[in-house]
PDB file of N, CA and C in Angstrom:
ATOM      1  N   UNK A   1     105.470 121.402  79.988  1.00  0.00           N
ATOM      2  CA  UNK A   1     106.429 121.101  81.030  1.00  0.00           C
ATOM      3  C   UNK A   1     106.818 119.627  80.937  1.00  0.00           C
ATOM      4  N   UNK A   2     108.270 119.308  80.824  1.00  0.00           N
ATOM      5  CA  UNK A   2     108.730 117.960  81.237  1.00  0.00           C
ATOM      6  C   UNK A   2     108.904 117.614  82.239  1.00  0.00           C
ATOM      7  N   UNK A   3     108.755 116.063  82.569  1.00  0.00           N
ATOM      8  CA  UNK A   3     108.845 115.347  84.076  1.00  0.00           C
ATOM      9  C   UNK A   3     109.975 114.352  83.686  1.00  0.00           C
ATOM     10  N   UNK A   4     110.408 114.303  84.535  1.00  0.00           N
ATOM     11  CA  UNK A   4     111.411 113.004  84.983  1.00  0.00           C
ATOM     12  C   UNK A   4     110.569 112.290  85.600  1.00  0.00           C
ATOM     13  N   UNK A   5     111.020 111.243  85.612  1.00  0.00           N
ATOM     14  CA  UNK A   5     110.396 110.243  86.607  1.00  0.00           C
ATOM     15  C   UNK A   5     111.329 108.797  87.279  1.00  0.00           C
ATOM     16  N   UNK A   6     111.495 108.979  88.557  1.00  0.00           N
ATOM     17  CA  UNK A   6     112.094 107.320  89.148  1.00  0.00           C
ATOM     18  C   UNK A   6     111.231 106.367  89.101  1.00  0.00           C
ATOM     19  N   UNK A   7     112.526 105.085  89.474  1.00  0.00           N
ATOM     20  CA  UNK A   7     111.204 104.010  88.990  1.00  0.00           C
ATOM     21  C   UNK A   7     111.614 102.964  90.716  1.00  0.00           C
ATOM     22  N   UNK A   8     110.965 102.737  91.480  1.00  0.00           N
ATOM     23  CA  UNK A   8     111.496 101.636  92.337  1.00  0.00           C
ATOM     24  C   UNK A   8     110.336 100.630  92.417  1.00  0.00           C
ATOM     25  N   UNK A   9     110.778  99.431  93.442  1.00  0.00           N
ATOM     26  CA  UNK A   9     110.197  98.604  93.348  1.00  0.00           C
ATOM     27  C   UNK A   9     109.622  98.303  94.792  1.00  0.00           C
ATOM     28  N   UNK A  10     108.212  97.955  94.881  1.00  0.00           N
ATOM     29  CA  UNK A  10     107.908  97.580  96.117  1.00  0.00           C
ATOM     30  C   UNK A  10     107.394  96.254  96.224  1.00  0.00           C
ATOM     31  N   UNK A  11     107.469  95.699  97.570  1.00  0.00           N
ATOM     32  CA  UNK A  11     106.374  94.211  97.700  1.00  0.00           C
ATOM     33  C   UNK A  11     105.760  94.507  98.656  1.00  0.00           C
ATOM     34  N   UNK A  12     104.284  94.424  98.605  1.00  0.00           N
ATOM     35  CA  UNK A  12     102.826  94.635  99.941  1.00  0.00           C
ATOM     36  C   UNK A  12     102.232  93.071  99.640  1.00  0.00           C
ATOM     37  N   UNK A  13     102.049  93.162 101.010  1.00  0.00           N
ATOM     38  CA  UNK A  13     101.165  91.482 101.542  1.00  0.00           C
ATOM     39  C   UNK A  13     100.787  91.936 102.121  1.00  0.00           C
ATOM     40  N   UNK A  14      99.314  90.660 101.521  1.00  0.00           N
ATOM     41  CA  UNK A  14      98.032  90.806 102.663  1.00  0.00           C
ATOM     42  C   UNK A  14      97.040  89.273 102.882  1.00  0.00           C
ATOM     43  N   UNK A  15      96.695  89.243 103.899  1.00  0.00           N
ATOM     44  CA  UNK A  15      96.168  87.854 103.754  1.00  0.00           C
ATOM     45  C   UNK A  15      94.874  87.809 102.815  1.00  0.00           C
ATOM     46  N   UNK A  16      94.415  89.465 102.845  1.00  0.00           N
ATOM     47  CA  UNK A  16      93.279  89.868 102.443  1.00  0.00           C
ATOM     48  C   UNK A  16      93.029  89.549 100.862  1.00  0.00           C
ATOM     49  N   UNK A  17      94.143  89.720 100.459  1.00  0.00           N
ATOM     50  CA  UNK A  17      94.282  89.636  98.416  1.00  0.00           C
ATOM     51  C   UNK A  17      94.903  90.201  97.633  1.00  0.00           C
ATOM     52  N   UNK A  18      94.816  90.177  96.859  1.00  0.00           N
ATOM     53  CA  UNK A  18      96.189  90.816  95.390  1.00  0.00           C
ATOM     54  C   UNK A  18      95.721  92.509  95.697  1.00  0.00           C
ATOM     55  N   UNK A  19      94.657  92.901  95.543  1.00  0.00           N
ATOM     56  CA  UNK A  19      93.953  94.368  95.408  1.00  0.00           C
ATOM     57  C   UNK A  19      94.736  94.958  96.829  1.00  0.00           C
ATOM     58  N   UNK A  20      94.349  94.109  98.211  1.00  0.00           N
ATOM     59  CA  UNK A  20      94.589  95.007  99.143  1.00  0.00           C
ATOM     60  C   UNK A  20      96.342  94.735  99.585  1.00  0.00           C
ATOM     61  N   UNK A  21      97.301  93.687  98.773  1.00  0.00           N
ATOM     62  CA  UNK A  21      98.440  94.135  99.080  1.00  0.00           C
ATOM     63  C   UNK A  21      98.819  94.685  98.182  1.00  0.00           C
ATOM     64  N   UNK A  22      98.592  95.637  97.206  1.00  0.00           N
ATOM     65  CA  UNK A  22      99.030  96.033  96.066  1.00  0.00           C
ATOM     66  C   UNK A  22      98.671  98.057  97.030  1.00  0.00           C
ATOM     67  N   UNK A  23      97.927  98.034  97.907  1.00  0.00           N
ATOM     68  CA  UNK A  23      97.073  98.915  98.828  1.00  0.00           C
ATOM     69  C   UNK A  23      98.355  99.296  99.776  1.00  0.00           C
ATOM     70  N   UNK A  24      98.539  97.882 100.504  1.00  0.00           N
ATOM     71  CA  UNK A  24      99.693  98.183 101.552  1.00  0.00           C
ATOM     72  C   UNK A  24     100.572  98.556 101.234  1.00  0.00           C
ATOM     73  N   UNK A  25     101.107  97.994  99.930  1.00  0.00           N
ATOM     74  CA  UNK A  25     102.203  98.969  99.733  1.00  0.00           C
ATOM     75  C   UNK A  25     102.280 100.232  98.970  1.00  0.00           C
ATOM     76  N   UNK A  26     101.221 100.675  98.454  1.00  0.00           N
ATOM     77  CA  UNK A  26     101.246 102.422  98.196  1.00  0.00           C
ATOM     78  C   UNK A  26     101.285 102.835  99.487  1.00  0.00           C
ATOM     79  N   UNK A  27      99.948 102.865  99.592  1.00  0.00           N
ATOM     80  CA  UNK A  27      99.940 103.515 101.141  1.00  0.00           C
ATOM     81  C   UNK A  27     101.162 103.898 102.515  1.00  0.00           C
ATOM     82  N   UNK A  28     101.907 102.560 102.295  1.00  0.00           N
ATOM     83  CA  UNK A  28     103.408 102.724 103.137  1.00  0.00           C
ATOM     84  C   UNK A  28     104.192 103.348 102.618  1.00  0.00           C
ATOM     85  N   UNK A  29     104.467 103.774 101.311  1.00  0.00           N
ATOM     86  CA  UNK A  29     105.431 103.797 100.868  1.00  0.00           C
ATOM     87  C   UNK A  29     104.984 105.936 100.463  1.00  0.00           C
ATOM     88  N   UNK A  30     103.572 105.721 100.357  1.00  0.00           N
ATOM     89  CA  UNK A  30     103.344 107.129 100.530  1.00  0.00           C
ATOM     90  C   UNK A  30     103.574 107.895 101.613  1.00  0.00           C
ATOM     91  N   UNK A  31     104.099 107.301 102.763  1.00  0.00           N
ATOM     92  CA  UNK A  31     104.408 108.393 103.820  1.00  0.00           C
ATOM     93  C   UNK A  31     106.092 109.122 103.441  1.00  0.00           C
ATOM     94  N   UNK A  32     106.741 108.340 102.548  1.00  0.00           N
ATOM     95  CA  UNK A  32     107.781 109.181 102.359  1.00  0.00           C
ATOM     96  C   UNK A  32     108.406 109.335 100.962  1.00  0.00           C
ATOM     97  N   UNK A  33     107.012 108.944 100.076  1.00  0.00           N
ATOM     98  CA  UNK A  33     107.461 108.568  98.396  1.00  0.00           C
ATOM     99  C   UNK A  33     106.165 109.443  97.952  1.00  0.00           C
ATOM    100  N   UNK A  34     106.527 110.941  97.691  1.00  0.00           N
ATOM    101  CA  UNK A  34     105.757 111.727  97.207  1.00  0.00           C
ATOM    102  C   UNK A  34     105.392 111.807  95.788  1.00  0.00           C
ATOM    103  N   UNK A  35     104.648 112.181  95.040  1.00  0.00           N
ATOM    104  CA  UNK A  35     104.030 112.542  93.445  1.00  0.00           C
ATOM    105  C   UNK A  35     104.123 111.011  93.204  1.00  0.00           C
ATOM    106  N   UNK A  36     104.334 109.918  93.705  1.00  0.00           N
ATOM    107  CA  UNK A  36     103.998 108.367  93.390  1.00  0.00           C
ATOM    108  C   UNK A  36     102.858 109.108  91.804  1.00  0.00           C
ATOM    109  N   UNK A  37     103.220 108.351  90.856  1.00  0.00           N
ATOM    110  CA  UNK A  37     102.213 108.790  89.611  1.00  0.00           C
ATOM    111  C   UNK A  37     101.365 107.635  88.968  1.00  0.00           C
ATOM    112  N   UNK A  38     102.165 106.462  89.204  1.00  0.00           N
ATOM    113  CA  UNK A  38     102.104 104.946  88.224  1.00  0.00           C
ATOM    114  C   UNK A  38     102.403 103.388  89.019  1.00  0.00           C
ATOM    115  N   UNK A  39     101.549 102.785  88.776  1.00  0.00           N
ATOM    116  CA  UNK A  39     102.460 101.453  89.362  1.00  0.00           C
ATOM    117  C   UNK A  39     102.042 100.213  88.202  1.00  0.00           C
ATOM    118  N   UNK A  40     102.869  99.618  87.865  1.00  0.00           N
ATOM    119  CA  UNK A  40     102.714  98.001  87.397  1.00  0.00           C
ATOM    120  C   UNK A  40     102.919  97.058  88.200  1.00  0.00           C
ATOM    121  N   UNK A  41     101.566  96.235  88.155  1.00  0.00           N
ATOM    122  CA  UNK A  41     102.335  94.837  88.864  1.00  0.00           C
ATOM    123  C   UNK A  41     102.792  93.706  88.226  1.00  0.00           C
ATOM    124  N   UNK A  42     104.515  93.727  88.772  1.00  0.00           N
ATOM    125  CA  UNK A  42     105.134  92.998  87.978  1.00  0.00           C
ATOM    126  C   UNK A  42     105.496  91.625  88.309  1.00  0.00           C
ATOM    127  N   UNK A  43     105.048  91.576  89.225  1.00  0.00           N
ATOM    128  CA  UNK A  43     105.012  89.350  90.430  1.00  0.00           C
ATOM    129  C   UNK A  43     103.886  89.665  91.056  1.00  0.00           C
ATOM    130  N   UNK A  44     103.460  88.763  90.803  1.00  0.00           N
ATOM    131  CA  UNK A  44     102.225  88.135  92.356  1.00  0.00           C
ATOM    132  C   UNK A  44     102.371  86.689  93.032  1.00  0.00           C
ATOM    133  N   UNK A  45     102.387  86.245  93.405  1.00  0.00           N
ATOM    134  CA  UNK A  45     102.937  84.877  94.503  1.00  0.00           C
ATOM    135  C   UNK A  45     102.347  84.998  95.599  1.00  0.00           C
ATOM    136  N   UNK A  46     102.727  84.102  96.172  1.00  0.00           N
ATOM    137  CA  UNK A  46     101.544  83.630  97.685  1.00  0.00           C
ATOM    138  C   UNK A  46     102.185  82.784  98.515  1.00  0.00           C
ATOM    139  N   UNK A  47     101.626  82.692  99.858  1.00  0.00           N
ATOM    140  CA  UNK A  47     102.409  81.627 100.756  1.00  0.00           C
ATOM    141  C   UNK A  47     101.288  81.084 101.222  1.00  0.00           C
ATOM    142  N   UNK A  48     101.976  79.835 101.190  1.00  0.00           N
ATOM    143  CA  UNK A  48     100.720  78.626 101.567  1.00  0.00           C
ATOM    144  C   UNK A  48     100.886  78.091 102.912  1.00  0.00           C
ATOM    145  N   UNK A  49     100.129  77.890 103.705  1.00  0.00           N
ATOM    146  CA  UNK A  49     100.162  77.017 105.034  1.00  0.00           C
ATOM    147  C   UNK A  49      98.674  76.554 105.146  1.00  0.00           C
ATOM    148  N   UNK A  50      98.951  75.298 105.605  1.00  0.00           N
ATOM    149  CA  UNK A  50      98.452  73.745 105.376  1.00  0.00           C
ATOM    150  C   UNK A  50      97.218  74.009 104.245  1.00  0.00           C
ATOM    151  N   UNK A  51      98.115  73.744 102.835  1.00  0.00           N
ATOM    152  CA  UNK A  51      97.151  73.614 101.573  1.00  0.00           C
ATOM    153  C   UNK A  51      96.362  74.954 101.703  1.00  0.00           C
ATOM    154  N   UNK A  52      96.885  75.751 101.717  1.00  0.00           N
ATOM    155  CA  UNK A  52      95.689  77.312 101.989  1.00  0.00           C
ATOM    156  C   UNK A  52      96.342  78.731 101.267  1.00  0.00           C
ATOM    157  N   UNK A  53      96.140  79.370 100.698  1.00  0.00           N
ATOM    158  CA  UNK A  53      96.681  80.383 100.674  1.00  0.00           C
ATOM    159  C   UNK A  53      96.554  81.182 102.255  1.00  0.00           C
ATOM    160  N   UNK A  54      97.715  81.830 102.504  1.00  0.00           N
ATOM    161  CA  UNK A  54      97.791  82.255 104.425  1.00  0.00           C
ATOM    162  C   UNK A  54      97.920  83.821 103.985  1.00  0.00           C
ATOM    163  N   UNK A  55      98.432  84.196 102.477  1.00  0.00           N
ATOM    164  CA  UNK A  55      98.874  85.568 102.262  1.00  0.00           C
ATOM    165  C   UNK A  55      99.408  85.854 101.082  1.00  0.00           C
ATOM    166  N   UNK A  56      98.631  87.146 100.404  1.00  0.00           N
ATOM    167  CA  UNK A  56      99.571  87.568  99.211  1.00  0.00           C
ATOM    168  C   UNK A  56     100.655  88.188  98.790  1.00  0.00           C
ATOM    169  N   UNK A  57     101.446  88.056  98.085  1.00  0.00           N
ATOM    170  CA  UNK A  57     102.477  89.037  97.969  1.00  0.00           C
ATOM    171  C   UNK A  57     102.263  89.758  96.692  1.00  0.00           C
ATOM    172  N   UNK A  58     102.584  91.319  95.797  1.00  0.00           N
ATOM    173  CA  UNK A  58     102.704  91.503  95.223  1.00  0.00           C
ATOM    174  C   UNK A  58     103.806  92.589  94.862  1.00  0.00           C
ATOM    175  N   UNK A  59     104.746  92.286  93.933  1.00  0.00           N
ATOM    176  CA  UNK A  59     105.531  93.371  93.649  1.00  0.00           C
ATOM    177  C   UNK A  59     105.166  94.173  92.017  1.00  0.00           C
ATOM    178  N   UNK A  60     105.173  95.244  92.684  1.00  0.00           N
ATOM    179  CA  UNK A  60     104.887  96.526  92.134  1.00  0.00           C
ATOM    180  C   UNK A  60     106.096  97.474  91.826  1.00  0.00           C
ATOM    181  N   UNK A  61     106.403  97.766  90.047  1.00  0.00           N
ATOM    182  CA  UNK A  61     107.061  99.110  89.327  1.00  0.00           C
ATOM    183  C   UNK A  61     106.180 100.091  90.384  1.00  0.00           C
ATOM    184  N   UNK A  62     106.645 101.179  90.645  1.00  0.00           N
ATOM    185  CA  UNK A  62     106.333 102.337  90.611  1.00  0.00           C
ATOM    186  C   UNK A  62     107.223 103.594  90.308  1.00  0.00           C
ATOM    187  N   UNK A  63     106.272 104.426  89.843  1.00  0.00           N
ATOM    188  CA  UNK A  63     106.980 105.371  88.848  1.00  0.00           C
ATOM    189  C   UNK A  63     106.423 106.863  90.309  1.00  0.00           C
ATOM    190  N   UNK A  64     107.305 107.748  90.303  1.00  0.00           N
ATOM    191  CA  UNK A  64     106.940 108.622  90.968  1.00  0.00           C
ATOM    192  C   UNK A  64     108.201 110.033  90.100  1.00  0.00           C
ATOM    193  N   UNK A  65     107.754 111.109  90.269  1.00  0.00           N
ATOM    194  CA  UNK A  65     107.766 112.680  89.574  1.00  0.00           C
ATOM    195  C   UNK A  65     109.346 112.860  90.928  1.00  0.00           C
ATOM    196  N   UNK A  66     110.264 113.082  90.121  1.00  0.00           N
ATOM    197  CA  UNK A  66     111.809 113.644  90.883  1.00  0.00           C
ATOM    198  C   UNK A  66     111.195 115.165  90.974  1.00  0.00           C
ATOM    199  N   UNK A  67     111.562 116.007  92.581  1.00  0.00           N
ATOM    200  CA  UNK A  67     111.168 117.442  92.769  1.00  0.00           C
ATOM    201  C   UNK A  67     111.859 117.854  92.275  1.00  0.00           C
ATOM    202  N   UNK A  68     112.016 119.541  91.852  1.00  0.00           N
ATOM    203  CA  UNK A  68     112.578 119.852  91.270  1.00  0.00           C
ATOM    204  C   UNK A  68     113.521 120.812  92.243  1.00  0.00           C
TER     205      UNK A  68
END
């Protein structure tokens, strides 16, 4: 059997770290982005307040299965 597959892009932040905003945004994006199959992370960056990291950002490829 062949699959198609879309590709979009997400960004999840967390103050927590690269792992758990890379988390927030599956997780959100799974309430209405079904067969999700794959993700790359393709940026990671951060915001700083006073000399600190305050929060991560990461954007994420994801690849998810078109229904048929």
């Amino acid at each position: 059997m062949s699959h198609v597959y879309k590709h979009i892009e997400l960004t999840g932040s967390s103050p927590e770290g690269i792992e758990d905003a890379v988390n927030q945004a599956l997780t959100r994006a799974s309430r209405t982005i079904h067969d999700m199959r794959w993700f790359e992370v393709i940026e990671t960056r951060g915001h700083i307040e006073n000399g600190k990291v305050a929060h991560w950002q990461v954007t994420l490829k994801v690849g998810f299965t078109l229904e048929e």
